[in-house]
Protein backbone atom coordinates (compact mmCIF):
# COMPACT_ATOMS: atom_id res chain seq x y z
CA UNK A 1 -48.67 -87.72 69.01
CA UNK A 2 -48.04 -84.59 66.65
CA UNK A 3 -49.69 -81.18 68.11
CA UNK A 4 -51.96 -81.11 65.09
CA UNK A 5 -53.81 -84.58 66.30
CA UNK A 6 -53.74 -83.16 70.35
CA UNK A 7 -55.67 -79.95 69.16
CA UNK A 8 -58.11 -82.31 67.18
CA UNK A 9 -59.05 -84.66 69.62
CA UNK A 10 -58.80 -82.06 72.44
CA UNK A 11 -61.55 -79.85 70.19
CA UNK A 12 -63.48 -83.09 69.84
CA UNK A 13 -63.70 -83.65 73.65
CA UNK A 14 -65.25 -80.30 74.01
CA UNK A 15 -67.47 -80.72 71.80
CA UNK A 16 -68.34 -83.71 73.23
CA UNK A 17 -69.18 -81.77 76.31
CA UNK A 18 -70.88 -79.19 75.12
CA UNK A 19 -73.00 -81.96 72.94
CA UNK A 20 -73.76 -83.65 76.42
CA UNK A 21 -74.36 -80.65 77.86
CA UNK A 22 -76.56 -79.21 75.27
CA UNK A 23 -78.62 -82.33 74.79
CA UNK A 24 -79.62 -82.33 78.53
CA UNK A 25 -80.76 -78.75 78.04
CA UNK A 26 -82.53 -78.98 74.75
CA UNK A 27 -84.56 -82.28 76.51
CA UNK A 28 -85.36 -80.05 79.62
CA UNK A 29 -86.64 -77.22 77.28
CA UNK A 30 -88.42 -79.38 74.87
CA UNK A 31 -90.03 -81.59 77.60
CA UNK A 32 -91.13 -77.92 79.34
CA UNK A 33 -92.63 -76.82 75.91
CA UNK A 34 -94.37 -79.83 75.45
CA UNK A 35 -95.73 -79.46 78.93
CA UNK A 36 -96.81 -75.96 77.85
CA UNK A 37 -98.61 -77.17 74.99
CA UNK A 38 -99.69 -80.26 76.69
CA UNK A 39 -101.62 -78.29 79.85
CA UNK A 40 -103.28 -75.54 77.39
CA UNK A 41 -105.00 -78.40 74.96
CA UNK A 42 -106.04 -80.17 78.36
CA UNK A 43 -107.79 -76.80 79.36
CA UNK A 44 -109.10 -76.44 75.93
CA UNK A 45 -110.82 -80.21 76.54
CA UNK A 46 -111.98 -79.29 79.77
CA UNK A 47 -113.90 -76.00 78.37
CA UNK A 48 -115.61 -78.15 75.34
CA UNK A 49 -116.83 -80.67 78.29
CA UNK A 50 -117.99 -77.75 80.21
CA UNK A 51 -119.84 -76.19 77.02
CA UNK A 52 -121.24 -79.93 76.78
CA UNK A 53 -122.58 -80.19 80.26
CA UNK A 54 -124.04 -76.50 80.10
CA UNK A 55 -126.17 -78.23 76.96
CA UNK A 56 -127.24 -80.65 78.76
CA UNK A 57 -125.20 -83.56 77.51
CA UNK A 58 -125.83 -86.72 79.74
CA UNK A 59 -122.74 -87.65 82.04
CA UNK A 60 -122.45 -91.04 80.92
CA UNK A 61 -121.64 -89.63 77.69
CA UNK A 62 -118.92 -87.47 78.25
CA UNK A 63 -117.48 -89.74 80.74
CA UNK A 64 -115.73 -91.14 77.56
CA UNK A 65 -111.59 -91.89 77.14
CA UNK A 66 -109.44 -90.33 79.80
CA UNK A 67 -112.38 -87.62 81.32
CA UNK A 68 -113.81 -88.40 84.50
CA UNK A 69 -116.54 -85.99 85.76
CA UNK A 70 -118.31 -85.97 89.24
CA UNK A 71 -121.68 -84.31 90.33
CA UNK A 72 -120.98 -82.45 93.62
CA UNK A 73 -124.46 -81.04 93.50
CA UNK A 74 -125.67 -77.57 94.06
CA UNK A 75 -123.98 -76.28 97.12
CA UNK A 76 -121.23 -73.87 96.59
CA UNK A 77 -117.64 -74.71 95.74
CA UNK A 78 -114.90 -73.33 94.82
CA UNK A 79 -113.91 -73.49 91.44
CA UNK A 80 -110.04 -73.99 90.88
CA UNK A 81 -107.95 -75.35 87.98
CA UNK A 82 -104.52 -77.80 89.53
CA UNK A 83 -102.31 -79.41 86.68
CA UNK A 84 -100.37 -82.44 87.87
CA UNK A 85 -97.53 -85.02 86.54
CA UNK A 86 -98.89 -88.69 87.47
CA UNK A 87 -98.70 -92.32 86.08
CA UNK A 88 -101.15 -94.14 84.03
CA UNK A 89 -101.20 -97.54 82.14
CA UNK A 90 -99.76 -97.68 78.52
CA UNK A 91 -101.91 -97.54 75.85
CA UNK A 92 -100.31 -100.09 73.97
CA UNK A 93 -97.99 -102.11 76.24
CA UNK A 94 -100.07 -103.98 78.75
CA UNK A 95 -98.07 -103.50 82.64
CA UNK A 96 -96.44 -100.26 81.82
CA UNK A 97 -96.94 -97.70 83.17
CA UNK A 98 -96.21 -94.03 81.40
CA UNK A 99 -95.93 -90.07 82.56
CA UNK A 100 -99.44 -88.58 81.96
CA UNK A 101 -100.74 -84.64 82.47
CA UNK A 102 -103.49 -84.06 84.29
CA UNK A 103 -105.70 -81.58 85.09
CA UNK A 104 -108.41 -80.96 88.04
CA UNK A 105 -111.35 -78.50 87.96
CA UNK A 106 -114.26 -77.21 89.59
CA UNK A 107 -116.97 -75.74 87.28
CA UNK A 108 -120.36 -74.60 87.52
CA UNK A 109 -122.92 -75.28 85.41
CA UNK A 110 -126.42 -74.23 85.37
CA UNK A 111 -125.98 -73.94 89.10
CA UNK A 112 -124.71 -77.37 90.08
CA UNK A 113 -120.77 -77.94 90.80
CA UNK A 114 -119.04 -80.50 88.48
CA UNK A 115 -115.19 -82.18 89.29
CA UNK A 116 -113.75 -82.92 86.23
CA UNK A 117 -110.35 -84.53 85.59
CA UNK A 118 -108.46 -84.83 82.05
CA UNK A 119 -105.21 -87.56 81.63
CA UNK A 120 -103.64 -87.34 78.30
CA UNK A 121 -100.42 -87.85 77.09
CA UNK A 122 -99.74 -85.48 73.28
CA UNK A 123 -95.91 -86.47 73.20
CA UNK A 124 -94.39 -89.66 75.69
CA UNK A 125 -90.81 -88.56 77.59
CA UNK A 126 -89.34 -91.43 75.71
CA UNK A 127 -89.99 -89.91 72.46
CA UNK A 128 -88.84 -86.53 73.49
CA UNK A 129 -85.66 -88.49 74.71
CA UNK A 130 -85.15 -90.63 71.49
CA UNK A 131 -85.87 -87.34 69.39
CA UNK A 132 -82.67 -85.27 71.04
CA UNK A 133 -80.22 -87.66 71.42
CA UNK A 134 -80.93 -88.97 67.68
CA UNK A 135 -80.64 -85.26 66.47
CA UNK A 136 -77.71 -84.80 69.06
CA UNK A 137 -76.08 -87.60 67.86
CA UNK A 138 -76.05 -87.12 64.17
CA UNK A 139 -74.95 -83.58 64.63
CA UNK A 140 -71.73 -84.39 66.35
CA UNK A 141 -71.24 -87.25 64.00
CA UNK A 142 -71.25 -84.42 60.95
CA UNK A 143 -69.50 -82.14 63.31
CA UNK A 144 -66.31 -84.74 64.22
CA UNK A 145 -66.19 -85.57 60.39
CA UNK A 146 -65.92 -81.66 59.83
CA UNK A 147 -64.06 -80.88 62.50
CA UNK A 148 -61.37 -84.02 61.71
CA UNK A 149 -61.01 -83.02 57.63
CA UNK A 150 -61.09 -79.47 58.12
CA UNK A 151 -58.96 -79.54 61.65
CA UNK A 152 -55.86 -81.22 59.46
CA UNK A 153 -56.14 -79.41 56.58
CA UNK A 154 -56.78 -76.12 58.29
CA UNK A 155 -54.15 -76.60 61.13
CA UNK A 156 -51.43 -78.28 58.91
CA UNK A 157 -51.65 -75.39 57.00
CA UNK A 158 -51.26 -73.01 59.79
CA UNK A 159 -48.63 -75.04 61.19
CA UNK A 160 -46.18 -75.52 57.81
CA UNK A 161 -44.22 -72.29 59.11
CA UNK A 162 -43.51 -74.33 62.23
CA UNK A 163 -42.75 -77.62 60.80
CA UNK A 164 -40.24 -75.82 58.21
CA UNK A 165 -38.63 -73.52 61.77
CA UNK A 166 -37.87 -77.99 63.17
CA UNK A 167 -36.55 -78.75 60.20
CA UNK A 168 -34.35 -76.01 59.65
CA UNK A 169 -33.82 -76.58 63.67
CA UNK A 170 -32.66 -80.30 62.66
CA UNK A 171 -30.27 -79.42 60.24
CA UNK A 172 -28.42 -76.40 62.40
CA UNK A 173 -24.79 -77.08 63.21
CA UNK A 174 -22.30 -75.25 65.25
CA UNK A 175 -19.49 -75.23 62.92
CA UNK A 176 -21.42 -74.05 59.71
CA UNK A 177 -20.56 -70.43 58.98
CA UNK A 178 -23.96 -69.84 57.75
CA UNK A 179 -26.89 -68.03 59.13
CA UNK A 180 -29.86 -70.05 60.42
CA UNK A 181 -32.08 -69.13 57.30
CA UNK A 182 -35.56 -69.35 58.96
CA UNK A 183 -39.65 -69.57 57.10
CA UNK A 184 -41.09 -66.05 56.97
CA UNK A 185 -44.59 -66.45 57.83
CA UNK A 186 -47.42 -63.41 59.05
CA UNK A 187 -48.57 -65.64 62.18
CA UNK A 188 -47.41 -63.54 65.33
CA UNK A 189 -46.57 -66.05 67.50
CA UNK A 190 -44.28 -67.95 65.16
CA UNK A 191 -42.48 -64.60 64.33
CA UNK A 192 -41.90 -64.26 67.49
CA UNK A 193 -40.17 -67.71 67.74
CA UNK A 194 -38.31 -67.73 65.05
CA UNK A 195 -36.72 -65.04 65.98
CA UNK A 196 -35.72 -66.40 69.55
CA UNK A 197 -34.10 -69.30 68.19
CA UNK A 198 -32.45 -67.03 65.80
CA UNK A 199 -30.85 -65.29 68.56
CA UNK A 200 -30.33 -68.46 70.83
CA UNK A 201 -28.66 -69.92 67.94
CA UNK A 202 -26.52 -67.05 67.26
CA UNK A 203 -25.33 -66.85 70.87
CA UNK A 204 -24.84 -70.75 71.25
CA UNK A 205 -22.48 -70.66 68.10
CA UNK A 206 -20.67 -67.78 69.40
CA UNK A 207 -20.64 -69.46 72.31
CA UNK A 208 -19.38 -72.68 70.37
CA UNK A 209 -16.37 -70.63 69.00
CA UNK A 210 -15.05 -69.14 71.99
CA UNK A 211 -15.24 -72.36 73.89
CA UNK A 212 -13.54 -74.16 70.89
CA UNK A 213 -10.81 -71.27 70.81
CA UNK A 214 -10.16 -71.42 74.83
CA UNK A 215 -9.63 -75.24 74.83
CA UNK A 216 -7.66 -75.24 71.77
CA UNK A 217 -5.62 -72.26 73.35
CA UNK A 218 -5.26 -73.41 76.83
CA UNK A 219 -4.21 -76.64 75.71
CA UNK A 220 -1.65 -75.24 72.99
CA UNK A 221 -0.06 -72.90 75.96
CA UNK A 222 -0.23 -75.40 79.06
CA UNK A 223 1.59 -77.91 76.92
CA UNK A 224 4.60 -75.10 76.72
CA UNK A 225 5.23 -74.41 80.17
CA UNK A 226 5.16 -78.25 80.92
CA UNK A 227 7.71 -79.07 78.26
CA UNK A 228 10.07 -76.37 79.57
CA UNK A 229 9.34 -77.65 83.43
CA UNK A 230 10.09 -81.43 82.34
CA UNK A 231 13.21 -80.50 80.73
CA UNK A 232 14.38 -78.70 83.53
CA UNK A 233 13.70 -81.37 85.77
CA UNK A 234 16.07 -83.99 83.50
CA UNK A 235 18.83 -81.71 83.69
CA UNK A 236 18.41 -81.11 87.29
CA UNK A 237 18.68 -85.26 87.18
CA UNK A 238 21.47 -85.20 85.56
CA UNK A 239 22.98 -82.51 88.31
CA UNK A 240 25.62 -84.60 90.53
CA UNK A 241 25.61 -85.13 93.79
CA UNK A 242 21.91 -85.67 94.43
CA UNK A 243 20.84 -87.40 97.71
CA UNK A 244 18.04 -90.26 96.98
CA UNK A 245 15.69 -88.05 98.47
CA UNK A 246 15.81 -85.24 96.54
CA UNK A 247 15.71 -88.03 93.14
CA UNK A 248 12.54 -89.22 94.43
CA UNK A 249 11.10 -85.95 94.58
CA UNK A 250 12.59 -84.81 90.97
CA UNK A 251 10.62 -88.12 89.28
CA UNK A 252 7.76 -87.12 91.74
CA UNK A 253 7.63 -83.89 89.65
CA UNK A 254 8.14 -85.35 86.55
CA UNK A 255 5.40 -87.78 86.70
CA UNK A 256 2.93 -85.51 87.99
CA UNK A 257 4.15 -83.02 85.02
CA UNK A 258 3.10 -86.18 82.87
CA UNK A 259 -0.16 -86.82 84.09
CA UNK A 260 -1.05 -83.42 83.97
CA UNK A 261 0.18 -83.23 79.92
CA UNK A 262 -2.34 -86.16 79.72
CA UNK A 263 -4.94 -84.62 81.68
CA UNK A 264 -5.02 -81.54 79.43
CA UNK A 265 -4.85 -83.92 76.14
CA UNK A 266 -8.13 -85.64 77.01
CA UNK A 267 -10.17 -83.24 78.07
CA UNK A 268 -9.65 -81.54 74.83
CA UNK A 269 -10.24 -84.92 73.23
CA UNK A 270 -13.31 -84.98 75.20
CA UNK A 271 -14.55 -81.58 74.49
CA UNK A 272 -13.55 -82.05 70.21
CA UNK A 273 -15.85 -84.94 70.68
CA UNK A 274 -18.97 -83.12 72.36
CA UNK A 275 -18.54 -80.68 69.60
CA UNK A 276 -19.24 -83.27 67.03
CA UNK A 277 -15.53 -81.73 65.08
CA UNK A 278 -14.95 -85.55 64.24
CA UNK A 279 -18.53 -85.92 62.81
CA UNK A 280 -17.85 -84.72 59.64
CA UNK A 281 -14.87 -87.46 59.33
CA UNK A 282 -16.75 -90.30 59.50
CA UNK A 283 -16.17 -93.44 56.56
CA UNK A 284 -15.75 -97.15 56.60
CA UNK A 285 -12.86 -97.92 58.37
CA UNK A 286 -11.52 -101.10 58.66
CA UNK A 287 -11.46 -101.88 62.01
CA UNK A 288 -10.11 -105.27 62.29
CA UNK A 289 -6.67 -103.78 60.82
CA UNK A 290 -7.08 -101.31 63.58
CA UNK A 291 -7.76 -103.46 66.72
CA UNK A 292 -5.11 -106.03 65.13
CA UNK A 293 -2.37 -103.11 65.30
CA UNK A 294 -3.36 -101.82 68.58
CA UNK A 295 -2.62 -105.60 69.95
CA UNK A 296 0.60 -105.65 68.61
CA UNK A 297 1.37 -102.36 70.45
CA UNK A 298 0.17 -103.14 73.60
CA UNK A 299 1.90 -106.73 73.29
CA UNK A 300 5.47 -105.96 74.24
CA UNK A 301 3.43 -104.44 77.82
CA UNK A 302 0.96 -106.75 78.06
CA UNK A 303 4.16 -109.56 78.34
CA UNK A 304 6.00 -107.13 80.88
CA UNK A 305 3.04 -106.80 83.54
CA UNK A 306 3.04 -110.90 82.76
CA UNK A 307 -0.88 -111.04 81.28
CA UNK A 308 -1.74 -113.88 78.58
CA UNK A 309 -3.37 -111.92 75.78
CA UNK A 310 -5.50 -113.59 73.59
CA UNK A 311 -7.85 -112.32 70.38
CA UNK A 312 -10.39 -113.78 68.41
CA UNK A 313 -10.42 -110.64 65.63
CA UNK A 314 -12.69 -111.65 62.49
CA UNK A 315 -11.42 -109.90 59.26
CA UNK A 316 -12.91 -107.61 56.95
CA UNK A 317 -15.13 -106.01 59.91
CA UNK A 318 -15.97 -102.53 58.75
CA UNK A 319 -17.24 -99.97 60.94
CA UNK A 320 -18.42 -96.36 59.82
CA UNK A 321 -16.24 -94.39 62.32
CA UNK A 322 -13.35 -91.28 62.35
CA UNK A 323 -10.36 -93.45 61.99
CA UNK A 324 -8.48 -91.68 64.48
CA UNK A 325 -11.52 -92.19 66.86
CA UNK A 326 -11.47 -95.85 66.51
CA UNK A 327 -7.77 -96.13 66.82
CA UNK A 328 -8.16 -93.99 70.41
CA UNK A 329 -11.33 -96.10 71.63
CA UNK A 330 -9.29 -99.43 70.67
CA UNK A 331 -6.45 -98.32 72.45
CA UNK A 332 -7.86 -97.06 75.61
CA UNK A 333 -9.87 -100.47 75.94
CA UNK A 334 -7.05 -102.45 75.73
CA UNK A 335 -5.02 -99.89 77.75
CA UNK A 336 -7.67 -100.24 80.70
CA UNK A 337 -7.77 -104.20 80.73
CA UNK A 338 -3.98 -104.06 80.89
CA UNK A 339 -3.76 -101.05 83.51
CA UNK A 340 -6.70 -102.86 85.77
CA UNK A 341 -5.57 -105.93 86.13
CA UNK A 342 -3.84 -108.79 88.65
CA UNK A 343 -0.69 -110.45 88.63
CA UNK A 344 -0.67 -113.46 86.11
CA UNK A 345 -3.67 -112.17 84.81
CA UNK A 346 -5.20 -112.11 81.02
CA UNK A 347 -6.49 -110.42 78.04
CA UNK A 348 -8.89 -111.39 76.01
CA UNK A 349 -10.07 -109.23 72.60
CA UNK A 350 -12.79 -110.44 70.48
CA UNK A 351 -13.89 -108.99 67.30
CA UNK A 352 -17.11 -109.35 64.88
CA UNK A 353 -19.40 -107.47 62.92
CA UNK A 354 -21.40 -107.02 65.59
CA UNK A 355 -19.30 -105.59 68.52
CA UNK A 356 -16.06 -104.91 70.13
CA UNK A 357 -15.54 -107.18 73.52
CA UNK A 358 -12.87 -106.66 75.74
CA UNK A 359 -12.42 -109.25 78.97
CA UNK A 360 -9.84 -109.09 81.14
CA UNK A 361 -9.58 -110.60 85.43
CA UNK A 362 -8.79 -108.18 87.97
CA UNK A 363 -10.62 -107.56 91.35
CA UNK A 364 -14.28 -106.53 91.59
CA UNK A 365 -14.56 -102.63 91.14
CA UNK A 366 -15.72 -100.44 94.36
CA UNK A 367 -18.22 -98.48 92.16
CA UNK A 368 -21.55 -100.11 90.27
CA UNK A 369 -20.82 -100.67 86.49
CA UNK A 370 -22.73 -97.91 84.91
CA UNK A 371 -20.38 -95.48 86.82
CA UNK A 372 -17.54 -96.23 85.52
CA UNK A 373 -17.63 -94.04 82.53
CA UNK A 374 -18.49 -90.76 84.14
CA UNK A 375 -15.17 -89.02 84.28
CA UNK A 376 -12.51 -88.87 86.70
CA UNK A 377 -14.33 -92.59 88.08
CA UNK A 378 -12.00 -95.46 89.24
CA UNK A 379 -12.51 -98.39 89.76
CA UNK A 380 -9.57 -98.18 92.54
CA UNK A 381 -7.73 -95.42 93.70
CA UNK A 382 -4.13 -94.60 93.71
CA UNK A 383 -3.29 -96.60 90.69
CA UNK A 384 -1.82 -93.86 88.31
CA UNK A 385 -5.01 -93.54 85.90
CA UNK A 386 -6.49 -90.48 85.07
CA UNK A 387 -9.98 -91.81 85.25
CA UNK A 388 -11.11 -90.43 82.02
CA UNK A 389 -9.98 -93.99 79.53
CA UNK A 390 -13.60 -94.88 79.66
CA UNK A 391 -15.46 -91.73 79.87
CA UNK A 392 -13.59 -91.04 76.28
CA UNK A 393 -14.78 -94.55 75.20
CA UNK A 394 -18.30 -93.60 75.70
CA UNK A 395 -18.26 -90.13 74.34
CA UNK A 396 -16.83 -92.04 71.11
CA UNK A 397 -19.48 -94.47 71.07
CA UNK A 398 -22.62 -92.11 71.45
CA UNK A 399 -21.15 -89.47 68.83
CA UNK A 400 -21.29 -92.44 66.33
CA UNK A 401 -24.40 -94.39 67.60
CA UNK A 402 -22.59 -97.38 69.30
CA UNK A 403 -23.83 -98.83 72.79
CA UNK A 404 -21.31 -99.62 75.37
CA UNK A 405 -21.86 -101.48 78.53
CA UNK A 406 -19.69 -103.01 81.11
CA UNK A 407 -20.28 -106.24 83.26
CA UNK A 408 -18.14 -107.88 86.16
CA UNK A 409 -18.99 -111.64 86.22
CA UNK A 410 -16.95 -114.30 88.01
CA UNK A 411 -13.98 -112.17 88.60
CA UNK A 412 -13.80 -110.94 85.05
CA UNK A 413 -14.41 -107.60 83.76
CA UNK A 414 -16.10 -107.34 80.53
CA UNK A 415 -16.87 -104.09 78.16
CA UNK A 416 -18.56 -104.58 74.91
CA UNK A 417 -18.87 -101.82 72.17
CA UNK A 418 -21.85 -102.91 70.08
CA UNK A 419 -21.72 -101.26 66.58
């Protein structure tokens, strides 16, 4: 739900409230004025019945509609005047019974004492009641209607300088030279943030830069000292008179020297991909032609480890990828169903339009499935891998949009790429 439509319906809620609110005090005030008006016009009756009785106007006669007047004689009384709330049968609906007003007095008159009492209703609770809430009513109606054409227009037009800041937000990238060109606008607030992310985005492409420059540097110069160190090491194999000891320790050396070369490779391969520096590469590539030529690679090693490998690759399959990026997510699958695997094991590769499966049998893996592609995870330990194969598969397949998943089912070990 867009901020615009929150602020709308969170304005229409108060007023909502205050509507409530405001009806129950305009009924209270109404019904008190009414009450006002109700108790003078009831002591304006009861003065025209005492003028009557001072003329000498028979009782029976002005014992008429909702009067009732009692002769207390001639011995003093006091002479009060008590208004009262009490109930009285409806006028028009027979067995109901409605609020009435009344009033009680003592008078004198021509020196005997009269009670008199007055009941009369001017305007019923229930009208009073159906009066607000019908007024109430119909001005939040008009007021939501105002409040919903007015609230859009009026806030989508104060908003526009924020909607332009996301979508100049959406199209930033790292590796454009350009500056993030921001909406000039004379609201405070959104000065204010535009020129935060100006300066976040600044920072986070300098930041970009010299990250990009280390791991391009560190992998350049690490690579040096470990071709000079494995070169020594052959020519110290090549040294006679060696005991067996000290060989093992030499190719010790040298494959650690190896794996180390290889560590340093992917991790820049991984960190070119979080940079998105192969997004800009991406085209059709034809993808059968690349998982058949992996196969025939991995073939000749595939028949030395003694693994059946099988493939069911459909032609034409086109994927929109970096074609180095497919080649390296190809390879490393295959590479992984080989490496993980038992003896007189298999292979199997299967290819559509729709994904990328690789099966292979090997023993169950010591780590849940979902695991397995966080870096420097295996499966088993001590079995030469880096630990990284997948974790570069799934970097691959979220920079271009794929969905990878793996599944171990009847002692076979499954990973589809789904395109």
């Amino acid at each position: 739900m867009s901020l615009i439509t929150k602020t709308t319906l969170f304005y229409l809620l108060v007023a909502l409230l205050v509507f409530g609110i405001g009806g129950v005090v305009t009924f209270y005030l109404v019904q008190k004025e009414v009450q006002k008006e109700t108790d003078f016009a009831l002591r304006d009756n009861l003065r025209e019945i005492t003028e009557e009785l001072a003329e000498g106007v028979p009782l029976d006669f002005l014992k008429r509609g909702k009067a009732d007047i009692a002769d207390l004689g001639p011995a003093p009384r006091d002479t009060f005047y008590s208004f009262a709330d009490t109930l009285a049968p409806h006028p028009y609906l027979e067995g109901q019974m409605e609020p009435y007003r009344k009033v009680t007095a003592v008078q004198e008159v021509n020196g005997r004492y009269y009670r008199i009492s007055i009941t009369d209703v001017f305007i019923e609770t229930d009208d009073i009641y159906d009066v607000v809430v019908d007024i109430m009513l119909r001005l939040f109606i008009i007021l939501s209607v105002a409040m919903l054409f007015f609230g859009f227009l009026i806030t989508g037009w104060l908003f526009r300088p924020f909607q332009k800041t996301l979508e100049r937000i959406r199209s930033f990238n790292l590796k454009d030279q350009q500056v993030l060109d921001l909406p000039q606008t004379s609201t405070k607030e959104f000065r204010q943030l535009n020129a935060f992310i100006a300066q976040m985005a600044f920072k986070a492409r300098k930041d970009y830069l010299a990250l990009k420059e280390f791991s391009e540097n560190a992998s350049h110069e690490i690579q040096t000292p470990l071709a000079i160190a494995r070169g020594k090491l052959e020519l110290l194999l090549e040294t006679p008179g060696l005991t067996d000891e000290q060989l093992n320790l030499v190719q010790s050396a040298q494959q650690n020297i190896n794996k180390l070369s290889r560590l340093g490779n992917a991790l820049l391969l991984l960190t070119r991909i979080e940079n998105k520096e192969f997004a800009g590469n991406q085209a059709p590539a034809d993808f059968s032609g690349i998982t058949q030529h992996c196969l025939e690679n991995f073939a000749e090693l595939a028949s030395l480890k003694g693994l059946g490998l099988s493939r069911h690759i459909e032609p034409g399959v086109q994927v929109i990828i970096d074609g180095a990026l497919a080649d390296i997510l190809v390879a490393n699958l295959v590479k992984n169903a080989i490496r993980h695997n038992i003896p007189g094991g298999w292979v199997e590769v299967k290819l559509d339009a729709r994904s990328l499966l690789v099966r292979n049998s090997g023993p169950a893996p010591r780590v849940p499935s979902e695991q397995l592609f966080d870096r420097f995870q295996k499966s088993r330990q001590g079995d030469g891998s880096l630990g990284l194969g997948l974790a570069i598969v799934k970097k691959i397949a979220e920079a271009n949009g794929f969905e990878v998943s793996h599944r171990f089912t009847e002692g076979a070990h499954e990973v589809e790429v789904v395109f």
